[in-house]
Protein backbone atom coordinates (compact mmCIF):
# COMPACT_ATOMS: atom_id res chain seq x y z
CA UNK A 1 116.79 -165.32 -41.13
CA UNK A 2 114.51 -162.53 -43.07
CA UNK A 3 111.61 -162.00 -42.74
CA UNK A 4 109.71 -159.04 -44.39
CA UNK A 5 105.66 -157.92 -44.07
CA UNK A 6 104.33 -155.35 -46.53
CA UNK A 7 100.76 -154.24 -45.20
CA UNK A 8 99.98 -152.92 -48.49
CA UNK A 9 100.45 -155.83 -50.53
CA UNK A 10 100.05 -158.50 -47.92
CA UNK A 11 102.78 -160.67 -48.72
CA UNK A 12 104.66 -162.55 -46.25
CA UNK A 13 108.52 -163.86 -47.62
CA UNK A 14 110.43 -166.08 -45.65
CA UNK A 15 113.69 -167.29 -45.51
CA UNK A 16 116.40 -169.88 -43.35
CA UNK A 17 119.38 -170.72 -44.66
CA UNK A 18 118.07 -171.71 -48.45
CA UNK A 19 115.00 -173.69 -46.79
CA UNK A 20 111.31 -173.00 -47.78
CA UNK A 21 108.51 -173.25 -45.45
CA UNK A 22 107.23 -176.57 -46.54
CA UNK A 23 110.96 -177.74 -46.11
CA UNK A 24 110.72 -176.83 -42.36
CA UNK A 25 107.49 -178.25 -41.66
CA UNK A 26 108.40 -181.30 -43.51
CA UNK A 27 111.24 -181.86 -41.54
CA UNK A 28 110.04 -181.26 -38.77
CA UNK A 29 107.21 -183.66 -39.19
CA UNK A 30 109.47 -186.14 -39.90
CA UNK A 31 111.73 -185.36 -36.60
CA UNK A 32 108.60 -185.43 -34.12
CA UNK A 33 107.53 -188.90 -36.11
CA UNK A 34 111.23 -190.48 -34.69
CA UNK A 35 110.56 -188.97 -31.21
CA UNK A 36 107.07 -190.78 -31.63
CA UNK A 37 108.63 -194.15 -32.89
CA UNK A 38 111.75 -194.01 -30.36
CA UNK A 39 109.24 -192.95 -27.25
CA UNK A 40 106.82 -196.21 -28.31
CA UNK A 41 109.97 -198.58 -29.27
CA UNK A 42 111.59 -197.34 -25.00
CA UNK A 43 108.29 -197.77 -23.79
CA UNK A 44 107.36 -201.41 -25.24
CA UNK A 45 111.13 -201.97 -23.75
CA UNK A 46 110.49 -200.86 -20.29
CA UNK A 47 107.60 -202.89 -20.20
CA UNK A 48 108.65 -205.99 -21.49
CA UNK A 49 112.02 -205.59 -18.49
CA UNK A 50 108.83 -205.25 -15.30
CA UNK A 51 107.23 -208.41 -17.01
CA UNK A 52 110.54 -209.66 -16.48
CA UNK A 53 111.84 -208.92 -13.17
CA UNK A 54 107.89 -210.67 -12.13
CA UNK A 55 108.65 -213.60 -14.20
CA UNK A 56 112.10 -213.85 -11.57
CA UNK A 57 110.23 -212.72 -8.91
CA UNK A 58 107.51 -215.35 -8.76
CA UNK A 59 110.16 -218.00 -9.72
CA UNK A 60 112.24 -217.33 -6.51
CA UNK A 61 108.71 -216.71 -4.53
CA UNK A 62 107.80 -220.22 -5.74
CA UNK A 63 111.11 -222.16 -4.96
CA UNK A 64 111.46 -220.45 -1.50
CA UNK A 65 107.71 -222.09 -1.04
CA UNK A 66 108.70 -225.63 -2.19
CA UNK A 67 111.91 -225.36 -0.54
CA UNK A 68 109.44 -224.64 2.90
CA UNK A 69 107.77 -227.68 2.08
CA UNK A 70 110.49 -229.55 1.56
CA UNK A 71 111.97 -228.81 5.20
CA UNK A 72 108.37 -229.21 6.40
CA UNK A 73 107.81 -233.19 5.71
CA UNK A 74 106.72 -231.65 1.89
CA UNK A 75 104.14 -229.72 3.30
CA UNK A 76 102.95 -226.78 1.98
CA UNK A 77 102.35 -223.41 4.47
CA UNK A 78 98.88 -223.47 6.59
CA UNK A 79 97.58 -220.01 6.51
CA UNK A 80 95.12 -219.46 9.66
CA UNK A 81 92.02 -217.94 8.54
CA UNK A 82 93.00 -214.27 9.07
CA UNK A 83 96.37 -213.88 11.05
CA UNK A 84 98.06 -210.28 10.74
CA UNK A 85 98.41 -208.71 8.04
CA UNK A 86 96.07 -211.25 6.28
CA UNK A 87 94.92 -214.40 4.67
CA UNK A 88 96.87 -213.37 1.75
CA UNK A 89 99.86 -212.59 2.82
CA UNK A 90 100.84 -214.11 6.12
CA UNK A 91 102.77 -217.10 3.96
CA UNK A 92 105.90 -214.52 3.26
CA UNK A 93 106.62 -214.92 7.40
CA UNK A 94 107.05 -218.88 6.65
CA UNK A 95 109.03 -218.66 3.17
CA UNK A 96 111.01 -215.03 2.83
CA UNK A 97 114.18 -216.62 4.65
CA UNK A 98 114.61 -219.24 1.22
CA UNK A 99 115.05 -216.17 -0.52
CA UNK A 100 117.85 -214.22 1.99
CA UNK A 101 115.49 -211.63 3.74
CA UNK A 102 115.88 -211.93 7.68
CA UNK A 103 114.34 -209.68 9.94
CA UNK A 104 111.33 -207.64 9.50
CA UNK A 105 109.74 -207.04 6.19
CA UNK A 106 110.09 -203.54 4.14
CA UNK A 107 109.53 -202.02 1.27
CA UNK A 108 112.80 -203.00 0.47
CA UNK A 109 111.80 -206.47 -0.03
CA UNK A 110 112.10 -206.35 -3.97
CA UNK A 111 111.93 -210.22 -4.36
CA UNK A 112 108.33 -209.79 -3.26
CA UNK A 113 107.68 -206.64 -5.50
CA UNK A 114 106.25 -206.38 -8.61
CA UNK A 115 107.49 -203.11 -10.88
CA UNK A 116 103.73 -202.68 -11.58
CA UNK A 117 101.63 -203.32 -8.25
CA UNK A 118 99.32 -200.55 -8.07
CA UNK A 119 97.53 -201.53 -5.09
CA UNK A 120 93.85 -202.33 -4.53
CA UNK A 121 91.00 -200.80 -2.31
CA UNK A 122 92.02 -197.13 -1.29
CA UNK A 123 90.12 -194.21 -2.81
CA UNK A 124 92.34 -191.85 -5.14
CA UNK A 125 95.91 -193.12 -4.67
CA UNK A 126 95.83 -197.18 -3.41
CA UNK A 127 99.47 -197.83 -1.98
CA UNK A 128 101.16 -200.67 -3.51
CA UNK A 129 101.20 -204.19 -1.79
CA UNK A 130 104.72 -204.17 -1.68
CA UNK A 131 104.71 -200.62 -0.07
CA UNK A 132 102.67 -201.35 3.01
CA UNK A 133 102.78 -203.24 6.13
CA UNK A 134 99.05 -204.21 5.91
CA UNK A 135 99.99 -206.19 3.30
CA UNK A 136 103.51 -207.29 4.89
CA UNK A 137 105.34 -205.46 2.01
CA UNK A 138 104.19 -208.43 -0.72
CA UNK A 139 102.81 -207.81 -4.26
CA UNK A 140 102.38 -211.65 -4.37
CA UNK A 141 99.78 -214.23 -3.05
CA UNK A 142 99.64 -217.80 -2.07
CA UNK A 143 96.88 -220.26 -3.15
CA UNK A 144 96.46 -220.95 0.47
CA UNK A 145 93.23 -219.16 1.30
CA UNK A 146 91.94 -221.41 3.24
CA UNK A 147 88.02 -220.01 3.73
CA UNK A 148 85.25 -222.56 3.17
CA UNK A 149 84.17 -223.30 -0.02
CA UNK A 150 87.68 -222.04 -1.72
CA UNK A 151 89.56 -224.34 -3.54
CA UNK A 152 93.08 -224.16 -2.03
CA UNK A 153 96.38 -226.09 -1.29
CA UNK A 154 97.23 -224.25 2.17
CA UNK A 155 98.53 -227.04 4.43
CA UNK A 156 98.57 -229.92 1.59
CA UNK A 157 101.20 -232.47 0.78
CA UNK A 158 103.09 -231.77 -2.20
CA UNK A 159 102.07 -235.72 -3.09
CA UNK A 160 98.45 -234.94 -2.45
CA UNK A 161 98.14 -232.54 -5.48
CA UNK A 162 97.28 -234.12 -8.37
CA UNK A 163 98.13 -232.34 -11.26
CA UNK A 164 101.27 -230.19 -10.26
CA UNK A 165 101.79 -228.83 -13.29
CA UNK A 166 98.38 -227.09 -13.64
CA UNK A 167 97.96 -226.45 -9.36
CA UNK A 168 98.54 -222.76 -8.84
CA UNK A 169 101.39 -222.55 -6.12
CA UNK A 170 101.92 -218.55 -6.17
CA UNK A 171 100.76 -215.06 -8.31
CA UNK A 172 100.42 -211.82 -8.33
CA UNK A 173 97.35 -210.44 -6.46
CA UNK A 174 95.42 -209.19 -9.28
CA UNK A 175 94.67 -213.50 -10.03
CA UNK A 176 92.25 -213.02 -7.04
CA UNK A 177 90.46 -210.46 -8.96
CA UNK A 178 91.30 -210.88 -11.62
CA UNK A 179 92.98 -207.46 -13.14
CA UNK A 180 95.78 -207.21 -14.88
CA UNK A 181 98.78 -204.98 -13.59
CA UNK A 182 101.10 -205.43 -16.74
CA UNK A 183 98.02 -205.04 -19.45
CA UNK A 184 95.43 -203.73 -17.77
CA UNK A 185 92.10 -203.31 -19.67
CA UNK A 186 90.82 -200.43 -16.69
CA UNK A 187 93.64 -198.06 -16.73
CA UNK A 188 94.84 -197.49 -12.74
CA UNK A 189 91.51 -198.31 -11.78
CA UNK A 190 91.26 -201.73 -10.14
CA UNK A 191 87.69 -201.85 -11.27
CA UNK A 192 85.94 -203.61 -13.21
CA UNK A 193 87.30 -207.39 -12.79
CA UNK A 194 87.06 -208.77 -16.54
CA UNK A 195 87.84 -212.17 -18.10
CA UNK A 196 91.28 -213.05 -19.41
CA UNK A 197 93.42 -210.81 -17.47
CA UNK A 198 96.81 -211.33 -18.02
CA UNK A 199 98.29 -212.34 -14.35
CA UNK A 200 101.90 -213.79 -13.70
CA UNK A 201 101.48 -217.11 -11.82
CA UNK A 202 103.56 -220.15 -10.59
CA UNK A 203 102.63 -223.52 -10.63
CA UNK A 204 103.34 -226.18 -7.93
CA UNK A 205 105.82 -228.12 -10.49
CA UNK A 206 108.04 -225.45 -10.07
CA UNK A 207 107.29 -223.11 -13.58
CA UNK A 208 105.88 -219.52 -14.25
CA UNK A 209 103.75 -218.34 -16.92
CA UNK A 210 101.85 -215.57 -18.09
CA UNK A 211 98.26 -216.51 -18.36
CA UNK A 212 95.07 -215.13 -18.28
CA UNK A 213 92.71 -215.64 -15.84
CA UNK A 214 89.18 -216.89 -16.04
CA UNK A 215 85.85 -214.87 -14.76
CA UNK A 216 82.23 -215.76 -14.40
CA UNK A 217 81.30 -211.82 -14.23
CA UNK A 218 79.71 -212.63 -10.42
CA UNK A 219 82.06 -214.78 -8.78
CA UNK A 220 86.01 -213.08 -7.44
CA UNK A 221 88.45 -215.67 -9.62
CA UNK A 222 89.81 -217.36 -6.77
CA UNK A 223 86.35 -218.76 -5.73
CA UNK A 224 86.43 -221.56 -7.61
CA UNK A 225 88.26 -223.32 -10.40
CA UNK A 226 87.85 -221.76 -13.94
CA UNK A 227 85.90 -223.61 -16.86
CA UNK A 228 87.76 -225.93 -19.17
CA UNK A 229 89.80 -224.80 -21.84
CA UNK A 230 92.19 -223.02 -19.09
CA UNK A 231 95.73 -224.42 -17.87
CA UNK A 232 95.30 -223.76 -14.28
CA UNK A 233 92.93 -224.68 -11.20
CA UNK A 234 93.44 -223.47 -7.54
CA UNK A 235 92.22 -226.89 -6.24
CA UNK A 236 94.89 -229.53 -5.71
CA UNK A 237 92.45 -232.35 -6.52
């Protein structure tokens, strides 16, 4: 490498190896637009394998439910109105054993963890559902809240529900809301709720999807069953 300054003339030379200037910039333009290209390309991967592992997740969540029912003269869980640690969660105490876990719950309960719970409710950094007892170590919700006024399933008979294949069994918190955790429209915040947030669910029939959830802009999603045009209802009727 040379590189020479005259003051008096004010010229500036240099020289790498035969390349120019432009030659180097060029290049390197082009090498920081593959880091771009490979860093979007990993990224879209990564987040396509957490969609994933929820998909499983809320597959095994929603066979370890039936299977419950099925043992329980095909009756699904009764939640009471607010047991420890909550009318959301209790269900897991009833179900967890269909999927292997004995014992007390954990954070090591992956089954019942999805890769992108972010938590809901504490100032500056929530703690994931799946990382805290409050919410017995469970990303995932049952349609069982059982309030009045909330259309629910908690305590039905699987023959009782009419439409099985559009009857919310089990999903991921953020259905309540609804937010999104996989394509969230608010960033980490878990505020504002908005229409159409993309929420993994299961259905009583047995099958997951990916669907997005409907909101009034007053009303918490769970509240009541969304307007037509939606596949899915909380209310077994």
């Amino acid at each position: 490498m040379l590189l020479t300054h005259n003051t008096g003339t004010e010229q500036v030379r240099l020289r790498l190896s035969g390349y120019s200037l432009t030659e180097l910039l060029a290049t390197s333009a082009a090498i920081a637009l593959v880091a771009a290209v490979a860093f979007a390309v990993l990224t879209s991967m990564q987040t396509k394998a957490r969609l994933a592992i929820c998909r499983a997740n809320v597959g095994l969540i929603s066979k370890a439910v039936l299977m419950y029912a099925h043992d329980h003269r095909e009756t699904l869980p009764l939640l009471n109105p607010s047991p420890p640690p909550g009318m959301w969660w209790w269900y897991k105490e009833q179900v967890k054993r269909y999927v292997g876990l004995t014992g007390p719950s954990s954070a090591n309960d992956k089954v019942f963890a999805c890769p992108e719970d972010r938590g809901y409710g504490e100032l500056g950094n929530p703690v994931p559902f799946c990382q805290s007892a409050k919410t017995d170590f469970n990303s995932y919700v049952f349609n069982g809240v059982n309030l009045p006024g909330i259309p629910n399933i908690a305590g039905w008979r699987l023959s009782r529900v009419r439409d099985p294949a559009q009857t919310l069994l089990v999903m991921e918190w953020t259905a309540h809301a609804p937010l999104s955790w996989h394509h969230s429209k608010t960033g980490k915040r878990n505020e504002p709720f908005y229409n159409n947030a993309l929420n993994m669910v299961g259905f009583v029939d047995g099958h997951v999807d990916y669907i997005p959830i409907y909101y009034d802009g007053i009303n918490p999603a769970y509240t009541r069953d969304p307007i037509g045009g939606y596949n899915y209802k909380y209310s077994g009727d």
